[in-house]
Protein backbone atom coordinates (compact mmCIF):
# COMPACT_ATOMS: atom_id res chain seq x y z
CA UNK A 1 20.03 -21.88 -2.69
CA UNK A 2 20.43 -18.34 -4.37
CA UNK A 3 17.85 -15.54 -3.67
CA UNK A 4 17.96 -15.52 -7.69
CA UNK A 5 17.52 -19.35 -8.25
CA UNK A 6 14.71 -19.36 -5.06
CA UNK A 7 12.26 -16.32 -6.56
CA UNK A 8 12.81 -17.83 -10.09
CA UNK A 9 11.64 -21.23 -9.44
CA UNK A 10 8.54 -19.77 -6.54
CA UNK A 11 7.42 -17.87 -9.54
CA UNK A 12 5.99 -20.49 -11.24
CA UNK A 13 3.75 -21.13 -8.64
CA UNK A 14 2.22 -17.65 -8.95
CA UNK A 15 -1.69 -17.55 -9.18
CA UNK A 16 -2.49 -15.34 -12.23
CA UNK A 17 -4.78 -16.29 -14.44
CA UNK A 18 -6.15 -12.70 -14.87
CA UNK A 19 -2.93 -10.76 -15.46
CA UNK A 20 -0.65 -13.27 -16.64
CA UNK A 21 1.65 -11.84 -15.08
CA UNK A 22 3.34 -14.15 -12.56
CA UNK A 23 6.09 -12.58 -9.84
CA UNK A 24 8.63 -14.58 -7.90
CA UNK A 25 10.57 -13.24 -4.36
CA UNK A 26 13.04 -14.16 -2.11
CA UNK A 27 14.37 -12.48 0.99
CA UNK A 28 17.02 -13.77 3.11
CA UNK A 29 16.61 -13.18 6.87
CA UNK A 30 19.06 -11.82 9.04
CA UNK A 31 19.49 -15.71 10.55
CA UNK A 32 20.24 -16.68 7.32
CA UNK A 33 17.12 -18.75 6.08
CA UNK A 34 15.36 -17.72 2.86
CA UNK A 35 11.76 -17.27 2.51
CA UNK A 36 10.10 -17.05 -0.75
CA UNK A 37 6.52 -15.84 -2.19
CA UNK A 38 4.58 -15.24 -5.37
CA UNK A 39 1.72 -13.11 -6.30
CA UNK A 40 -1.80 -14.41 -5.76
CA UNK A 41 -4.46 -12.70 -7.78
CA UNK A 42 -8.19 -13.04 -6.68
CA UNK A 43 -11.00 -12.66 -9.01
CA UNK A 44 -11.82 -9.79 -6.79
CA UNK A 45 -9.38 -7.37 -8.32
CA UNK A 46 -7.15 -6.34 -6.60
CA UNK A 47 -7.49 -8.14 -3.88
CA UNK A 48 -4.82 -10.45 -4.66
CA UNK A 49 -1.41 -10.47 -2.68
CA UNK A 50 2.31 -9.32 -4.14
CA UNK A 51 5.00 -11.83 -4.07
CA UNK A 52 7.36 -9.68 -1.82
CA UNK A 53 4.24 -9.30 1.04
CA UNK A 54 3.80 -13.20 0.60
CA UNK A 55 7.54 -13.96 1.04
CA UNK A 56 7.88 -11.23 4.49
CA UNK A 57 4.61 -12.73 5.56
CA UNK A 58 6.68 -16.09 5.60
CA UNK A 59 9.83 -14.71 7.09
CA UNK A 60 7.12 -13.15 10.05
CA UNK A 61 5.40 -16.62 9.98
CA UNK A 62 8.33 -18.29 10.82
CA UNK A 63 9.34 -16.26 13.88
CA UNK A 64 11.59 -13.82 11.82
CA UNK A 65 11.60 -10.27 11.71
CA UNK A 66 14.90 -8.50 10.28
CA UNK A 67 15.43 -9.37 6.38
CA UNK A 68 19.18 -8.73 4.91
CA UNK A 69 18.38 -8.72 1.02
CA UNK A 70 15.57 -9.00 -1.67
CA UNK A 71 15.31 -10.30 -5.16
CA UNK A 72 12.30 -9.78 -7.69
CA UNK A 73 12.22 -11.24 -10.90
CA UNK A 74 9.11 -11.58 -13.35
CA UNK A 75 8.81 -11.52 -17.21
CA UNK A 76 8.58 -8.13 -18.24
CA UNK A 77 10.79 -5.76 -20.81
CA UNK A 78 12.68 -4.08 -17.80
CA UNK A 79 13.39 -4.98 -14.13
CA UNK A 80 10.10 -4.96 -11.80
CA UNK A 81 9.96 -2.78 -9.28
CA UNK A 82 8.06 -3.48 -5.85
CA UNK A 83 4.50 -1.25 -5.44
CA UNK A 84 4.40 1.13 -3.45
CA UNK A 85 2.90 -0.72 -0.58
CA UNK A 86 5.62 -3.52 -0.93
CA UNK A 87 8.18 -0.67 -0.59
CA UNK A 88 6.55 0.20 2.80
CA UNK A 89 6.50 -3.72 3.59
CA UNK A 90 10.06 -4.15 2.74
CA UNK A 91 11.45 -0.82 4.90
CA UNK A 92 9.44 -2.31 8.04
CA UNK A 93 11.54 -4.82 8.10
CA UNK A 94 14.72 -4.14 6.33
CA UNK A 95 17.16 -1.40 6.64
CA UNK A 96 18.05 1.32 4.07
CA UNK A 97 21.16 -0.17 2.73
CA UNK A 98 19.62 -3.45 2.07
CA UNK A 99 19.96 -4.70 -0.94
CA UNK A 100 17.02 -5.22 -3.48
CA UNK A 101 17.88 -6.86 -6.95
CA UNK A 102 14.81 -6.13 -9.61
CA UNK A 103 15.20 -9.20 -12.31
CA UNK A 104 13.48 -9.88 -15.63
CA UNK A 105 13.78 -14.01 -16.73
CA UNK A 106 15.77 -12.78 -19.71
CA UNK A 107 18.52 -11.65 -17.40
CA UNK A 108 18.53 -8.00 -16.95
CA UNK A 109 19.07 -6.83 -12.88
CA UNK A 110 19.55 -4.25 -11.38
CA UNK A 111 20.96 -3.35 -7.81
CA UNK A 112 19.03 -0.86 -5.91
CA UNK A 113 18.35 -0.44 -1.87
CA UNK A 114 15.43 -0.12 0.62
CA UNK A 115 16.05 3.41 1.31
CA UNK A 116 16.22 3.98 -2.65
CA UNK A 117 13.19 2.14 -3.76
CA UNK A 118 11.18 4.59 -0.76
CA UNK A 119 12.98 7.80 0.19
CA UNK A 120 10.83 9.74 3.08
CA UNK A 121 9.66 5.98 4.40
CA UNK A 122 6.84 6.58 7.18
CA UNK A 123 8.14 4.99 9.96
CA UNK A 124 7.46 4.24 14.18
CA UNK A 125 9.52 7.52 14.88
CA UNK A 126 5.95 9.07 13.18
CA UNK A 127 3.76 7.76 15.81
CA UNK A 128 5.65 9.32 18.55
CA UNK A 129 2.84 11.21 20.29
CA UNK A 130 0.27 8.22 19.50
């Protein structure tokens, strides 16, 4: 299955009955398997999870730690971008160049990468003297 066809169809089981707003990922591991996720909202806003932390927390779940590419798609006028926190999520385990494609359900993607979507990425190297 596509990245594309697998966040598209994991989207509809998003939990949003507060924002409406429902948000479908896939990520492909560096074995090969894809793992997807959708957002969960809580009444407790916001407490809920994003669909990109739901879909690494499946790839980590599953005894996977390296992903290879990312797709995003939810209804919205332009491409959705991760949060900031998801960027941080997605540069733990992905490398710069990896590929992220932001969707809408009308069509419209665009290509971007890891180290794009979060130039100056805190990483390990920072916790040196820890």
């Amino acid at each position: 299955m596509s990245l594309k066809a697998a966040a598209t169809a994991v989207r509809l089981n998003a939990h949003a009955p507060y924002s409406n707003f429902q948000v479908g990922a896939a990520i492909r591991a560096a074995s090969g398997q894809v793992y997807v996720g959708c957002n969960v909202e809580n009444v407790a806003y916001p407490e809920g999870t994003c669909a990109e932390a739901g879909a690494i927390a499946a790839m980590v779940a599953a005894g996977e730690t390296r992903l290879t590419e990312v797709f995003v798609i939810a209804d919205c006028p332009s491409p959705i971008p991760p949060c900031g926190g998801c960027r941080q999520k997605l540069a733990e385990f992905g490398a710069g160049d990896v590929t992220v494609t932001l969707a809408t359900i009308d069509g419209h993607e665009q290509e971007t990468t890891i180290g794009d979507l979060l130039p100056g990425k805190f990483d390990a190297s920072h916790m040196d003297r820890s």
